[in-house]
Structure formats: structure tokens, C-alpha cells
Protein backbone atom coordinates (compact mmCIF):
# COMPACT_ATOMS: atom_id res chain seq x y z
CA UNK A 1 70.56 98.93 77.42
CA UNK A 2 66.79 100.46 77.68
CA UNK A 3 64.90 101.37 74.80
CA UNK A 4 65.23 104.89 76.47
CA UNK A 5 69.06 104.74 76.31
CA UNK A 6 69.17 103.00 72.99
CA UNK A 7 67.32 106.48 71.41
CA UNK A 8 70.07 108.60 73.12
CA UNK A 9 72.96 106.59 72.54
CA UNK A 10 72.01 106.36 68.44
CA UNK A 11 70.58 110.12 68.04
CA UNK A 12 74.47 111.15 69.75
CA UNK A 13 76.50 108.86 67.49
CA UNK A 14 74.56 110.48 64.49
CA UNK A 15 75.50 113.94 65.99
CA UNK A 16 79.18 113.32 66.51
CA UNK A 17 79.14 112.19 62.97
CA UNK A 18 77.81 114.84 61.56
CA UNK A 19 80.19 117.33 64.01
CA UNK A 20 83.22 115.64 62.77
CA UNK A 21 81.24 116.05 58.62
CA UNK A 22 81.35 119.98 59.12
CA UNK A 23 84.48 120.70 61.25
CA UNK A 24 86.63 118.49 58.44
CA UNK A 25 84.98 120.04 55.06
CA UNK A 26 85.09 123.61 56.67
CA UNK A 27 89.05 123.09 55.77
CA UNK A 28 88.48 121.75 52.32
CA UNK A 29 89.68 123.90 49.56
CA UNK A 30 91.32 126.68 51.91
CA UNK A 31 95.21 128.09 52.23
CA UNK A 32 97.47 125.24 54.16
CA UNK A 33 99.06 128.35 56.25
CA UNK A 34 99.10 129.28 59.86
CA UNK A 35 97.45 132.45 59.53
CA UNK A 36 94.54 129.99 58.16
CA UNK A 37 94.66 127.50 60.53
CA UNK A 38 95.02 129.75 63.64
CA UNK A 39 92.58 132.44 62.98
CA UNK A 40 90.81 131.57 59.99
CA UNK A 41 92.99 133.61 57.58
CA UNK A 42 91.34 136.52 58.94
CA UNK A 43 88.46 135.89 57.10
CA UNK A 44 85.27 135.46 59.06
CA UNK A 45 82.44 137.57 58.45
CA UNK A 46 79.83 138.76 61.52
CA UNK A 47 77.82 135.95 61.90
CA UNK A 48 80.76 133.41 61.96
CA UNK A 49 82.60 135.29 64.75
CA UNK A 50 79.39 135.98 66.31
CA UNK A 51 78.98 131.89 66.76
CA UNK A 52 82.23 131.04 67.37
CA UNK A 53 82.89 134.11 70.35
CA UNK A 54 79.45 133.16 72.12
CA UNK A 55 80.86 129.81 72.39
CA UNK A 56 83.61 130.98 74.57
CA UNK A 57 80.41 131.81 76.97
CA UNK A 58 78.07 129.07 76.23
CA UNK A 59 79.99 125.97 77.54
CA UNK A 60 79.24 122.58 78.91
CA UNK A 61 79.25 125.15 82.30
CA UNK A 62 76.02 126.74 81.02
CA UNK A 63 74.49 123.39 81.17
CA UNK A 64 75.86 122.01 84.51
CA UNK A 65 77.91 124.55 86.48
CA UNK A 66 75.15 127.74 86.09
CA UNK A 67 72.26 125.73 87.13
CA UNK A 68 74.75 123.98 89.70
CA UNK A 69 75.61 127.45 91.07
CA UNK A 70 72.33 128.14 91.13
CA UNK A 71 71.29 125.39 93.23
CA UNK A 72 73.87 125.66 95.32
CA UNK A 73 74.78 129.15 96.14
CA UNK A 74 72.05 131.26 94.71
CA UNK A 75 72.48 135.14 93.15
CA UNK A 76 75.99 134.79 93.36
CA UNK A 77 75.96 133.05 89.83
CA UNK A 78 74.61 136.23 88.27
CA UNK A 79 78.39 137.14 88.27
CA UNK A 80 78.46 135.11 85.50
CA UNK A 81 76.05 137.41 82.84
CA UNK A 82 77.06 140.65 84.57
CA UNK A 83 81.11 139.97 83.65
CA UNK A 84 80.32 138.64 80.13
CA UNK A 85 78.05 141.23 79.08
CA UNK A 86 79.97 144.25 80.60
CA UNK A 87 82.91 142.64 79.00
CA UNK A 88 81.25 143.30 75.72
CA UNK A 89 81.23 146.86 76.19
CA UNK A 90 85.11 147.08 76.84
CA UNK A 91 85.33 144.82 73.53
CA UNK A 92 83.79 147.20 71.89
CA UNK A 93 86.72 149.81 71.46
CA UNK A 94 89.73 146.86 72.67
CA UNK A 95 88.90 143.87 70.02
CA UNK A 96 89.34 146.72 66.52
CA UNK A 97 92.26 148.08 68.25
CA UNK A 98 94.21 144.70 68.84
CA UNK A 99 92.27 143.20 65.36
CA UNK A 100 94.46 146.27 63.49
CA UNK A 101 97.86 146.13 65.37
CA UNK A 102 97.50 142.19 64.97
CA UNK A 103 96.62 142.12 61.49
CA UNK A 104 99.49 145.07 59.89
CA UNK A 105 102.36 143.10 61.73
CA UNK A 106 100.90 139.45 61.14
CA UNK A 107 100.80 138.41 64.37
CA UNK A 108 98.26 135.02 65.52
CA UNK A 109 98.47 135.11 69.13
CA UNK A 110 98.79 137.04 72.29
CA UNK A 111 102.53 136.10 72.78
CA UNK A 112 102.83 137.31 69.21
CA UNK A 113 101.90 140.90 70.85
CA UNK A 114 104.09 140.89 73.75
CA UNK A 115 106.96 139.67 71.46
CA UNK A 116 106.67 142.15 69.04
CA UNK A 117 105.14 145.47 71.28
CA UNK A 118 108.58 144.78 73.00
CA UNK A 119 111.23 142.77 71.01
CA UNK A 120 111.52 140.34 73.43
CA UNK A 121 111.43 136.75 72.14
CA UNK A 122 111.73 135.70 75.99
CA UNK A 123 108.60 137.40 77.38
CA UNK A 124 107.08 136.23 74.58
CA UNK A 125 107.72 132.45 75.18
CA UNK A 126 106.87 133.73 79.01
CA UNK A 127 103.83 134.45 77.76
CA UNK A 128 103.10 130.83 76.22
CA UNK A 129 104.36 129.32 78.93
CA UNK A 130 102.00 131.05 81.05
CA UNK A 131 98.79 130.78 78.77
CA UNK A 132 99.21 126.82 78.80
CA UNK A 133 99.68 126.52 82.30
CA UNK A 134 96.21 128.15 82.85
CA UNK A 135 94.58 126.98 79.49
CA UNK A 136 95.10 123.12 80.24
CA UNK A 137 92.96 123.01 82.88
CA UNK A 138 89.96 124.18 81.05
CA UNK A 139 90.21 121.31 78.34
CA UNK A 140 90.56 118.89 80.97
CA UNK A 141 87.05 120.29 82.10
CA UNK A 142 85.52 120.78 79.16
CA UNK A 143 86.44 116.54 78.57
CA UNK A 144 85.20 115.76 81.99
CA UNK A 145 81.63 118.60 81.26
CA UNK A 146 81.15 116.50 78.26
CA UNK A 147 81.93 113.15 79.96
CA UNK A 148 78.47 114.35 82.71
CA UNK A 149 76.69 115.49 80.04
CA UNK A 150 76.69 112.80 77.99
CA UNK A 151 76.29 109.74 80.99
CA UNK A 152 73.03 111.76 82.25
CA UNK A 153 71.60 112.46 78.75
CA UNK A 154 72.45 108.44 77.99
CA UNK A 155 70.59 107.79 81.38
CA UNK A 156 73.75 105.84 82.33
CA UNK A 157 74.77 103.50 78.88
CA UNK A 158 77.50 105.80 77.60
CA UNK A 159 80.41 105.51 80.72
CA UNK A 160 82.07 109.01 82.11
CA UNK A 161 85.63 107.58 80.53
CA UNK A 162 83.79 106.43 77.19
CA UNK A 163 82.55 110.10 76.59
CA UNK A 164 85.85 112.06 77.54
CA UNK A 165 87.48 109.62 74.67
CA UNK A 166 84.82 110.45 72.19
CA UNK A 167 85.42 114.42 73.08
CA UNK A 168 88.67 113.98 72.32
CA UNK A 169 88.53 112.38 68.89
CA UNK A 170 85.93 114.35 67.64
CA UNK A 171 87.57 117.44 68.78
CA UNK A 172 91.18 116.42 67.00
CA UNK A 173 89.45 115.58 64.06
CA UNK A 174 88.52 118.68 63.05
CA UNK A 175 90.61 120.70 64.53
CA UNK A 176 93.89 118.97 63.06
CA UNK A 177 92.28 118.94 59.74
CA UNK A 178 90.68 122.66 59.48
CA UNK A 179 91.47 124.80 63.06
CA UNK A 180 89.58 127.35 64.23
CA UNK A 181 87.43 127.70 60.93
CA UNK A 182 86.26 123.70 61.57
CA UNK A 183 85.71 125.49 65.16
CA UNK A 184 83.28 128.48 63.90
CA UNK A 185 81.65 125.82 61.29
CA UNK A 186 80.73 123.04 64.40
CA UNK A 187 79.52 126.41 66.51
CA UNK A 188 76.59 126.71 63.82
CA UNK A 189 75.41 123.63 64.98
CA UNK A 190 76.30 123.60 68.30
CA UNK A 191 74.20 126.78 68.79
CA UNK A 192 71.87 126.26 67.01
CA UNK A 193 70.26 123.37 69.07
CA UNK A 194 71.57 125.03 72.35
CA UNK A 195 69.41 128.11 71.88
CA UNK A 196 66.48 125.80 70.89
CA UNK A 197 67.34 123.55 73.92
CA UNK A 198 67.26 126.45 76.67
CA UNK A 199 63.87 128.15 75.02
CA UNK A 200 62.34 125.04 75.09
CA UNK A 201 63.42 124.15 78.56
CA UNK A 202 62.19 127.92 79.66
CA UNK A 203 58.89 127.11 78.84
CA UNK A 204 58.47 123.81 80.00
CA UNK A 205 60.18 123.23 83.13
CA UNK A 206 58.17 126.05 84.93
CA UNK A 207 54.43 125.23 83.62
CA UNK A 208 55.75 120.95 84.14
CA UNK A 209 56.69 121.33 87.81
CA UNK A 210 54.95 124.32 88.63
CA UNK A 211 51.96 126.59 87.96
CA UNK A 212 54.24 128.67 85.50
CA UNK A 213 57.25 131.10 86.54
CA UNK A 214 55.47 133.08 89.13
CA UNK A 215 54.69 130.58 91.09
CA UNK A 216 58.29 129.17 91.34
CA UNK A 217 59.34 132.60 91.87
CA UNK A 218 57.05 133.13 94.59
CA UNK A 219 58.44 130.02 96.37
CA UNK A 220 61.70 131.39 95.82
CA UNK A 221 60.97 134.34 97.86
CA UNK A 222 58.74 132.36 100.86
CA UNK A 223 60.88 129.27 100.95
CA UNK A 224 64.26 130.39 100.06
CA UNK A 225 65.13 133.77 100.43
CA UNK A 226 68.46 133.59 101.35
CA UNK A 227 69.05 132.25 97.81
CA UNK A 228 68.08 135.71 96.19
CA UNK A 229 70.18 137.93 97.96
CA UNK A 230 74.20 138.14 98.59
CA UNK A 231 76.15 136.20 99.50
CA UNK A 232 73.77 133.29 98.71
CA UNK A 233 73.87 130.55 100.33
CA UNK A 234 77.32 129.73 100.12
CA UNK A 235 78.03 130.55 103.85
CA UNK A 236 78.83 134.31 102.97
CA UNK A 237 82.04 133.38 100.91
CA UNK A 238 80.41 134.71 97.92
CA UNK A 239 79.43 138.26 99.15
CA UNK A 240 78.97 141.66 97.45
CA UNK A 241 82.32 142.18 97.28
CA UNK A 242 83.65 139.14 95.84
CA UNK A 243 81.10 140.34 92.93
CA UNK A 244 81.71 143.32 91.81
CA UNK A 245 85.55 142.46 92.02
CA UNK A 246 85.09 139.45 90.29
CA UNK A 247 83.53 141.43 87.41
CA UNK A 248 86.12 144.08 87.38
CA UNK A 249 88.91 141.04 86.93
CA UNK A 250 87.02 138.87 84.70
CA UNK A 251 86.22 142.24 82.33
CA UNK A 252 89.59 143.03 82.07
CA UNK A 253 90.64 139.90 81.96
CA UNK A 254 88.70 138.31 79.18
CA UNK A 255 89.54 141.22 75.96
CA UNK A 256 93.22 139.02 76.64
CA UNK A 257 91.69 136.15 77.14
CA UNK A 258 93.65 133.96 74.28
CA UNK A 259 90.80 132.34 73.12
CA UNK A 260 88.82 135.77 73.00
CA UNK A 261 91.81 137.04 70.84
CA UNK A 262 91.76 134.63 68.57
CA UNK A 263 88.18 134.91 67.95
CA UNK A 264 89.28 138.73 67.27
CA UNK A 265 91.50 137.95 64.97
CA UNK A 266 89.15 135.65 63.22
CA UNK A 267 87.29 138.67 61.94
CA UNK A 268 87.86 140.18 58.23
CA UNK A 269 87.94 143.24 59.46
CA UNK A 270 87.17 145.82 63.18
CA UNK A 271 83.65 146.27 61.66
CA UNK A 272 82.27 142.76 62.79
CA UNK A 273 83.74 142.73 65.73
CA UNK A 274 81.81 145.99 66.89
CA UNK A 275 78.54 144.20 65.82
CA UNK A 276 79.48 141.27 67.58
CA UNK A 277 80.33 143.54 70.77
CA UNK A 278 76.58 144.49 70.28
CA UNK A 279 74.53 141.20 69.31
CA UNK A 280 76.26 139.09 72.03
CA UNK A 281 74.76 140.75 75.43
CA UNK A 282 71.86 139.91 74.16
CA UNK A 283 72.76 136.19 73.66
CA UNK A 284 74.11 136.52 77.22
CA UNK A 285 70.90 136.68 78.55
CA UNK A 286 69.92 133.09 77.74
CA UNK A 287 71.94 132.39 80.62
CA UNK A 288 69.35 133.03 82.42
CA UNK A 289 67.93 129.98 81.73
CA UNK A 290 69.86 127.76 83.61
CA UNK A 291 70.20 129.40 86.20
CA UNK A 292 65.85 129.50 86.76
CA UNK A 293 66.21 125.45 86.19
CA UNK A 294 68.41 125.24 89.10
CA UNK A 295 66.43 126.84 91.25
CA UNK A 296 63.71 124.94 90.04
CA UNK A 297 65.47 122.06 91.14
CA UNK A 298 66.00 123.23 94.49
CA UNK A 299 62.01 122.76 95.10
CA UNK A 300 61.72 119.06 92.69
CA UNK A 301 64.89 117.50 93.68
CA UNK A 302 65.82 119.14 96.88
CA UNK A 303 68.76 116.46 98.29
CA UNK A 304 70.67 116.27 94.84
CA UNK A 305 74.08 115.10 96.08
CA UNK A 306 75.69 116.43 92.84
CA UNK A 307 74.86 120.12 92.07
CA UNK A 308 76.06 119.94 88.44
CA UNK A 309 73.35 117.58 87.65
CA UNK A 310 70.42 119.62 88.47
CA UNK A 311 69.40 120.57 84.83
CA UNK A 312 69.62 117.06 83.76
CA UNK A 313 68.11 115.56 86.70
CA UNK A 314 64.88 117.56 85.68
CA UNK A 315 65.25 116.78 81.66
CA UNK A 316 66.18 113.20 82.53
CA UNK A 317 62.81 112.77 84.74
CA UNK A 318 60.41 114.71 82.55
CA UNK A 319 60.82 114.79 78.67
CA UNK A 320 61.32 111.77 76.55
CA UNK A 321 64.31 110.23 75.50
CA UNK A 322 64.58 111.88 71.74
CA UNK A 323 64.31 115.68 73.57
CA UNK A 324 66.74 114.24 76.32
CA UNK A 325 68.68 113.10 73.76
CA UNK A 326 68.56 116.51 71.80
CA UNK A 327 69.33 118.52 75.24
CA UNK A 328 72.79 116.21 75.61
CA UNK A 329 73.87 116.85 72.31
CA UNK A 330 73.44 120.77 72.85
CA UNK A 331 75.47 120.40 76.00
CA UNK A 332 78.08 118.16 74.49
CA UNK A 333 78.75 119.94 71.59
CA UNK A 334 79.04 123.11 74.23
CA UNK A 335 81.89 121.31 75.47
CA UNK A 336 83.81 120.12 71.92
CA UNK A 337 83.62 123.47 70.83
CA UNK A 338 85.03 125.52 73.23
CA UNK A 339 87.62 122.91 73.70
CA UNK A 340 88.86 122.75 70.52
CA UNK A 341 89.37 126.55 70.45
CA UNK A 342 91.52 126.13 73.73
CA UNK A 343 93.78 123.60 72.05
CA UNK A 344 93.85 126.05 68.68
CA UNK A 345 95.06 128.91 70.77
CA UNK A 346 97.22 126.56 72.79
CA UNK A 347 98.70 124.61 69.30
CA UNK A 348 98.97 128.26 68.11
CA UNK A 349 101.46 129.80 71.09
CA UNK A 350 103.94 126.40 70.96
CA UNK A 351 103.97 125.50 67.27
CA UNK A 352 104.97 129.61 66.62
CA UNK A 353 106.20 131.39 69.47
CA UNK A 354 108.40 128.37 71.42
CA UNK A 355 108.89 125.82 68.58
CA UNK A 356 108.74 127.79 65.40
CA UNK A 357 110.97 130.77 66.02
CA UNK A 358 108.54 133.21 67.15
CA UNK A 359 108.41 136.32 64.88
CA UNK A 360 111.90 135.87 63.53
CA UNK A 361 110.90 132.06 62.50
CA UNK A 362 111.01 130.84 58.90
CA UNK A 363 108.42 133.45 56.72
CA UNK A 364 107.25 133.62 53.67
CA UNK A 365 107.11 136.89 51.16
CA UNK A 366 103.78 137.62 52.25
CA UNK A 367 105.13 137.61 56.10
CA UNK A 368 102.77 134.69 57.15
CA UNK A 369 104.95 132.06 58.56
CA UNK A 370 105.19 128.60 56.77
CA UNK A 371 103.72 125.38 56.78
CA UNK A 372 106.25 124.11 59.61
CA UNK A 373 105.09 126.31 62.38
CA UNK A 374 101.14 125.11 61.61
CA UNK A 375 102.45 121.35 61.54
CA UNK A 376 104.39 121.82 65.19
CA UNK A 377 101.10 123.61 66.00
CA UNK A 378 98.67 120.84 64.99
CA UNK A 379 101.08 118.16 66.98
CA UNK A 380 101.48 120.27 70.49
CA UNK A 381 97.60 120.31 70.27
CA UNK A 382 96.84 116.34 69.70
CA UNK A 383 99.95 116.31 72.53
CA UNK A 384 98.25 118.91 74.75
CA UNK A 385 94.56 117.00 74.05
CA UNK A 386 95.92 113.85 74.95
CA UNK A 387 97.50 115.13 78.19
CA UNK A 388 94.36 116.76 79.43
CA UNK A 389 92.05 112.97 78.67
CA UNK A 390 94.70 111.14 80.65
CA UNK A 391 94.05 113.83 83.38
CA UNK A 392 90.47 113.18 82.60
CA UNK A 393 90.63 109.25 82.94
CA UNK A 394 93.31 108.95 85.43
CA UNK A 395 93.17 111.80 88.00
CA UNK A 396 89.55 113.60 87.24
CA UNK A 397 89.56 116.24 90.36
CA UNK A 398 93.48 116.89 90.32
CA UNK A 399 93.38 119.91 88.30
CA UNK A 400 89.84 121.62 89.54
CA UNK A 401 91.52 123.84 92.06
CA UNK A 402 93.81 125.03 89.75
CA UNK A 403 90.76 125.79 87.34
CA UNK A 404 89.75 128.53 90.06
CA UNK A 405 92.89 130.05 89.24
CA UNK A 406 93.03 130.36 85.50
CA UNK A 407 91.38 133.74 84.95
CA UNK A 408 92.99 135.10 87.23
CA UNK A 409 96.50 133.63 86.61
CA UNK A 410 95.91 135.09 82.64
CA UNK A 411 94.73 138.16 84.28
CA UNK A 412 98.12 139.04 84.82
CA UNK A 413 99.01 139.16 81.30
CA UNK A 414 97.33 142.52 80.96
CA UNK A 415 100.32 144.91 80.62
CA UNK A 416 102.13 142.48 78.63
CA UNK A 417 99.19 142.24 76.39
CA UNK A 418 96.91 145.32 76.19
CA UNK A 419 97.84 148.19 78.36
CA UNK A 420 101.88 148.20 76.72
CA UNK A 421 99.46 149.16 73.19
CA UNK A 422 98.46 151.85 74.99
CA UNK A 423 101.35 153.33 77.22
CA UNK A 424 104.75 153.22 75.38
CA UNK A 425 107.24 153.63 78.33
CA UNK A 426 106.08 150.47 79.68
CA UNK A 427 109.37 147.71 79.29
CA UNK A 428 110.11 144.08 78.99
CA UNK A 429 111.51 144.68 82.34
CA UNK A 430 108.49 145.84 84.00
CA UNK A 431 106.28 143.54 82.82
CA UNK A 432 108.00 140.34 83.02
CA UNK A 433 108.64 141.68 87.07
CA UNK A 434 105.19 142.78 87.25
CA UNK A 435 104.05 139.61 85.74
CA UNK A 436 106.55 137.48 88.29
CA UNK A 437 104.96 139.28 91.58
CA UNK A 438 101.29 139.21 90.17
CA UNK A 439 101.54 135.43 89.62
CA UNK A 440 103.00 134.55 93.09
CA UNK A 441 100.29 136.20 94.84
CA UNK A 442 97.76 134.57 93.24
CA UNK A 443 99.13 131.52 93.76
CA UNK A 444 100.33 132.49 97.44
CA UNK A 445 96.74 133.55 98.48
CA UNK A 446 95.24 130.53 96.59
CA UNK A 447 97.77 127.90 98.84
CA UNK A 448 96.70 129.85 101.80
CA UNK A 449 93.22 129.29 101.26
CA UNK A 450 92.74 133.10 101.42
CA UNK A 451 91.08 133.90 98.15
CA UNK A 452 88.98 135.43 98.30
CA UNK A 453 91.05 138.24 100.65
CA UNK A 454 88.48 140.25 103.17
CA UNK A 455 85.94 139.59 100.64
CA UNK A 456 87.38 140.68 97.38
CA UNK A 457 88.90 138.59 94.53
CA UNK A 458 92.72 137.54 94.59
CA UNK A 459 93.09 137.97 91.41
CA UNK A 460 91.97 141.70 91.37
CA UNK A 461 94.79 142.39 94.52
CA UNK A 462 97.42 140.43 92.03
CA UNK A 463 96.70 142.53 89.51
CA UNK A 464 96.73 145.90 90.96
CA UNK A 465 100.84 144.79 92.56
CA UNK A 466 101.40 143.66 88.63
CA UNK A 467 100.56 146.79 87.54
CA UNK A 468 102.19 149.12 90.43
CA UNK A 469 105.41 147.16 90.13
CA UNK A 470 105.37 146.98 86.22
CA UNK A 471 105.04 150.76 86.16
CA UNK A 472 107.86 151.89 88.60
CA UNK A 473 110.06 149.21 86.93
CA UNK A 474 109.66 150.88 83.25
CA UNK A 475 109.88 154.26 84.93
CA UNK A 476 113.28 153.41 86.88
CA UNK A 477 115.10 151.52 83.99
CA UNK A 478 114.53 153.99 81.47
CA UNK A 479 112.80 154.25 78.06
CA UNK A 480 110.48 151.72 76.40
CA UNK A 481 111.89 148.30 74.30
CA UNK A 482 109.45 149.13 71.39
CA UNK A 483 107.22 152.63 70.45
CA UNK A 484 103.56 150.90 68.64
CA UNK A 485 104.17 152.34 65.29
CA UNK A 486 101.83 155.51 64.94
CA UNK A 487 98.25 154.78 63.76
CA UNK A 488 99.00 151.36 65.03
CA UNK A 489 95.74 151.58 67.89
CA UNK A 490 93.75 153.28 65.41
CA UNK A 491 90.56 150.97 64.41
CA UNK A 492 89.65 152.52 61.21
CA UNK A 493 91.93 151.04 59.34
């Protein structure tokens, strides 16, 4: 091992300590219930949900797949800060509205909503089912994000399969011991040296390879134009189109989101989740960031083989090893943390809505549900975290086409989810039919290799069917399974 290597490997193993440290004594002292270890007991204040939502947009893919993007396909990646921010502006009135419903029937999940909006245990446990199917994928990423992350930042001593392990461990650790709280507490840290770690690198990267911005800019327009304007350079797959549908879907899509949700229902109360809908466009910007290193790297390493790696490629080759080192740690914890909220939220819909009983499972006076339905949570999501390293180890690409469909396979949970709070002749009926057809043509237009469809996204065309067919099904079979209770939407309370 180089001395280089030796710097990186030691500063890491300090930081994983330390990671582990705060996500464990977050827990200490608090409730043992599954309102606590699901969402926090409802108690996080603005700053806490503030951290732990912006995690669910700064991920091991700000360091490797927005600069990768970047490199390879150009303005197309700008898709990316244009969903996420506009997103925030539909949060805005949806996160109070679902924090209140959520919070005056007790419910921890979004199959808790489509159970109880329609007194249907089934489409609830539909629900679940569905969630996991899409959610799995994204841990098994965020191991293998961590596992690139951490080889490039090590220049090579820590192996791929080494670093998905260590992901995993630290993850469960806290996570089984505190849930999403140890989540929120590890995002203080986590952003803490990412924001640090993309200011810095906005700064030097520029001025280091370049004369400053404008000249790298200027290139941009002489030498690569084609980069700069849609559909990139990704052989016109990525158009204008494909954009602003994308951004419709992924809007919609992520208010439901069930990792987004739980991060609502986090909050102590609608008011910090307004101020978070406010603060976090701004933090969306930082985005930004990457993305200008990529196309740096376009110009310094212009044959990279591997897209992801353009960020590091350029840290890796420039800084020394204790920034490197610094830079890896921002990127891995990107990846823990967001992780560990999937398997929360994934824990969360098995240990309750499949395994515990769902709404009608054991209770206590207070209606949170017992201990038993947090302990069959916290084993589904060392079972689930396990799963998704052996994909990691064993088969490392087999579940990165089904990644491409996981927004837009939990897109179709919308009426089940949010628009059944809103219209109350939509039925079970409906929207387990709606659901059914939505689903298969995602899946139908993602086998044919036809997704995008004439340009536009497949999920947006699955969606629109979902929500034609889930409307003339409530309409034919009559009146609605469950009327929201009145004042139920209203955010005030």
C-alpha cells in the first residue's frame, strides 16, 4: 500500500467510526416504538428534516452519475436540478397535507395511506409489495456508488467488494439500533463535508486545469457545442421532450416517493416542512457542481472509459491524498445515508403493513403499534440489506436496468397515494386496476426497448392510462371505500 493510500485508507476507517458513534447514540435514551423508529416519533425540528430530505438528492449519484452524465451526454443532466427543485414547490402545499392526515390517524408509511384512505388491507400490502420491488434496486446502487467511491478515493487499496461490505455494516448499525433519527443524525455529517467538498472543488478544479470558469466555458462552446444544447450528446435519445416529461413524472412522482414521505413524517409539525420546501432549491443548486467537473473532464481526461469516474479521476490526479481522502468520505457517506433511509422505509412497509397486521395489527392505547411490528421491521431490513450486497458482490449490473424503472414504476402509486386524499369517489377498485395497467406498460415499453416512446418518458404515458382507467373504474362501480374525514387535508392543524 502507498503512503498515498495508507492516508485514505486510515482518514476513512476514522470516518466510518465516527458514522457508526452518531447514528447509534442518536437512539440512546428515546421511545423503543415504531412511530420512533420509522419516522423519528414525529419529532424533528427544521434543520434535522432539512439534512435528512436533501440527502434523498445528494447521493453517491451527485458524485459519480451527475458529473458522469455530464461527460457523457451533456445538458440533458440538468433534468436532474430542474425535477428536484420544481418538486419543492409541489411539496410545498402536498408534504403539510399528507404530514396532518398521517399524523391524526397514526399512520408511518405510504401503504399505511392507501390502507386506511380505502379500508383495504390488500391494496395496502399491494402497495408494499410494489415499493420494495422498485426500492431494492436503489440500495443495491447506493452499495455498489459507495463501493466506486471508495476504490478511487483509496487510489485502488480498499477492493469494490471490501467497500460494499463496509456500507452495509455501517449502515445496519445504526439503523437497527436508532432508524431514521440515526439517519438525520449521520446526514449532519455527511453534509456537512459534502457541501465543503463541492465548494472547494468549484474553486479549484477550474483555476487548476484552466484559466478559471470562463475559459472552460468558452471551450465548451468552441470545442463542444453539441454538449450544451438538447439532446446532448447522447445520440438524440435524450431530447427536449424526454425533459420536460421527465420532470413532469419525477415531480409528481417524488411528494410519494416513500423515502420523501417518511422524511415528511419526520417533521414535528407542517411548519418545517414549508421551510424545508423553501431552503432546499437552494441546496439544489450545488448540483451544479458536478456537473461543471464533468465537463471539465471532458477537456483533461478526454478517453475516460468509465464516465462515473470523471470527478474522481480529476481529485485523484490533482489534490493530495488527505483532501482526496476528505472528497471520498463526502461521497461515501452520500451513499450510507440515503441507503439506510431506503431500508427504513422498506423495514417500515413489511414489519407493519405485511408482517405486523397492517392498521388492524396489535396497538397500544396511544394507537402507535407495539414493539413487535418495529422488531419484524428492523429484521426485513438487515434481510433486505443483505439481499441487495449479495446482488452487489455476486451479480453487480443485474439490477441496473431495472433501476431505470423505479421512479417510474412508484410513479404509479399516485392515486393510491395522493390524489384518493384529494378526490373521494376514487375506489380500491380503480386504483388497484389503474395501478395493474400502469405497471404493465412500463414494464411492456421498458422490455421493448421503447422508453422513451416518440421522445417522451414511459413512465409519464403509464401514468396518464393509471389514472384514465382508475377514474372510469371508481365512476362505474359506484361510491368510494372510504370519505378522508373532513379537515383531514387541511395543513393548519
Amino acid at each position: 500500500m502507498t503512503s498515498a493510500a495508507a492516508v485514505a485508507v486510515a482518514l476513512f476507517a476514522v470516518a466510518m467510526a465516527a458514522t457508526v458513534a452518531i447514528g447509534v447514540l442518536s437512539g440512546r435514551g428515546r421511545e423503543r416504538s415504531m412511530a420512533e423508529w420509522s419516522v423519528s416519533g414525529r419529532g424533528l425540528g427544521t434543520v434535522f428534516v432539512l439534512l435528512l430530505m436533501a440527502g434523498e438528492s445528494y447521493t453517491s449519484f451527485s458524485f459519480l452519475g451527475a458529473a458522469g452524465w455530464s461527460y457523457k451526454y451533456g445538458v440533458p443532466i440538468f433534468y436532474l436540478i430542474a425535477y428536484l427543485s420544481t418538486g419543492l414547490v409541489v411539496a410545498y402545499f402536498v408534504a403539510p397535507l399528507i404530514w396532518t392526515y398521517c399524523a391524526r390517524h397514526h399512520l408511518v408509511s405510504i401503504a399505511d395511506i392507501a390502507e386506511h384512505r380505502f379500508s383495504s388491507r390488500r391494496l395496502g400490502i399491494v402497495v408494499a409489495v410494489v415499493c420494495t420491488v422498485f426500492l431494492i434496486p436503489y440500495v443495491q446502487l447506493q452499495i455498489q456508488g459507495m463501493g466506486v467511491v471508495v476504490n478511487a478515493m483509496s487510489y485502488g487499496a480498499i477492493d469494490l467488494k471490501v467497500a460494499a461490505v463496509v456500507s452495509f455494516v455501517v449502515a445496519e448499525a445504526f439503523i437497527l439500533a436508532s432508524g431514521l433519527r440515526g439517519s438525520a443524525w449521520v446526514s449532519v455529517l455527511k453534509d456537512g463535508l459534502a457541501v465543503l467538498a463541492v465548494l472547494f472543488l468549484a474553486i479549484y478544479v477550474p483555476w487548476h486545469y484552466f484559466d478559471g470558469p470562463g475559459e472552460l466555458l468558452d471551450r465548451l462552446v468552441a470545442e463542444k457545442p453539441q454538449w450544451l444544447t438538447f439532446p446532448g450528446a447522447g445520440g438524440g435519445t435524450f431530447g427536449a421532450a424526454w425533459f420536460v416529461s421527465t420532470i413532469l413524472l419525477n415531480v409528481a412522482t417524488i411528494c410519494i416517493f416513500p423515502t420523501t414521505v417518511a422524511g415528511y413524517l419526520s417533521a414535528a409539525g407542517p411548519t418545517p416542512l414549508r421551510r424545508n420546501s423553501m431552503l432546499l432549491p437552494w441546496y439544489q443548486l450545488l448540483l451544479c457542481i458536478p456537473m461543471f467537473i464533468g465537463a471539465a473532464a471532458l477537456f483533461v481526461v478526454p478517453a475516460l472509459s468509465n464516465p462515473d469516474l470523471a470527478l474522481f479521476e480529476l481529485v485523484t490526479d490533482s489534490l493530495p491524498p488527505a483532501v482526496v481522502a476528505v472528497i471520498g468520505i463526502a461521497g461515501a457517506l452520500s451513499a450510507i445515508v440515503p441507503m439506510s433511509v431506503f431500508l427504513v422505509s422498506i423495514g417500515t412497509l413489511w414489519g407493519r403493513t405485511i408482517l405486523g397486521g397492517g392498521l388492524h395489527g396489535t396497538r397500544r392505547a396511544d394507537g402507535i403499534t407495539d414493539r413487535g411490528q418495529r422488531g419484524r421491521s428492523q429484521l426485513v431490513c438487515f434481510v433486505v440489506g443483505a439481499l441487495a450486497l449479495a446482488g452487489a458482490l455476486i451479480y453487480p449490473s443485474a439490477l441496473v436496468d431495472l433501476s431505470v424503472l423505479s421512479y417510474e414504476g412508484i410513479a404509479q402509486l399516485l392515486p393510491a397515494v395522493l390524489v384518493g386524499l384529494y378526490w373521494r369517489r376514487l375506489t380500491a377498485g380503480g386504483v388497484t386496476a389503474g395501478l395493474l395497467v400502469g405497471t404493465a406498460i412500463v414494464l411492456i415499453l421498458h422490455a421493448l426497448g421503447r422508453d422513451p416512446l416518440f421522445g417522451v418518458n414511459g413512465g409519464l404515458i403509464a401514468l396518464v392510462a393509471n389514472l384514465a382507467v382508475a377514474v372510469v373504474v371508481s365512476l362505474v362501480t359506484g361510491t368510494a371505500d372510504r370519505v378522508p374525514p373532513v379537515g383531514a387535508l387541511s395543513a393548519s392543524q
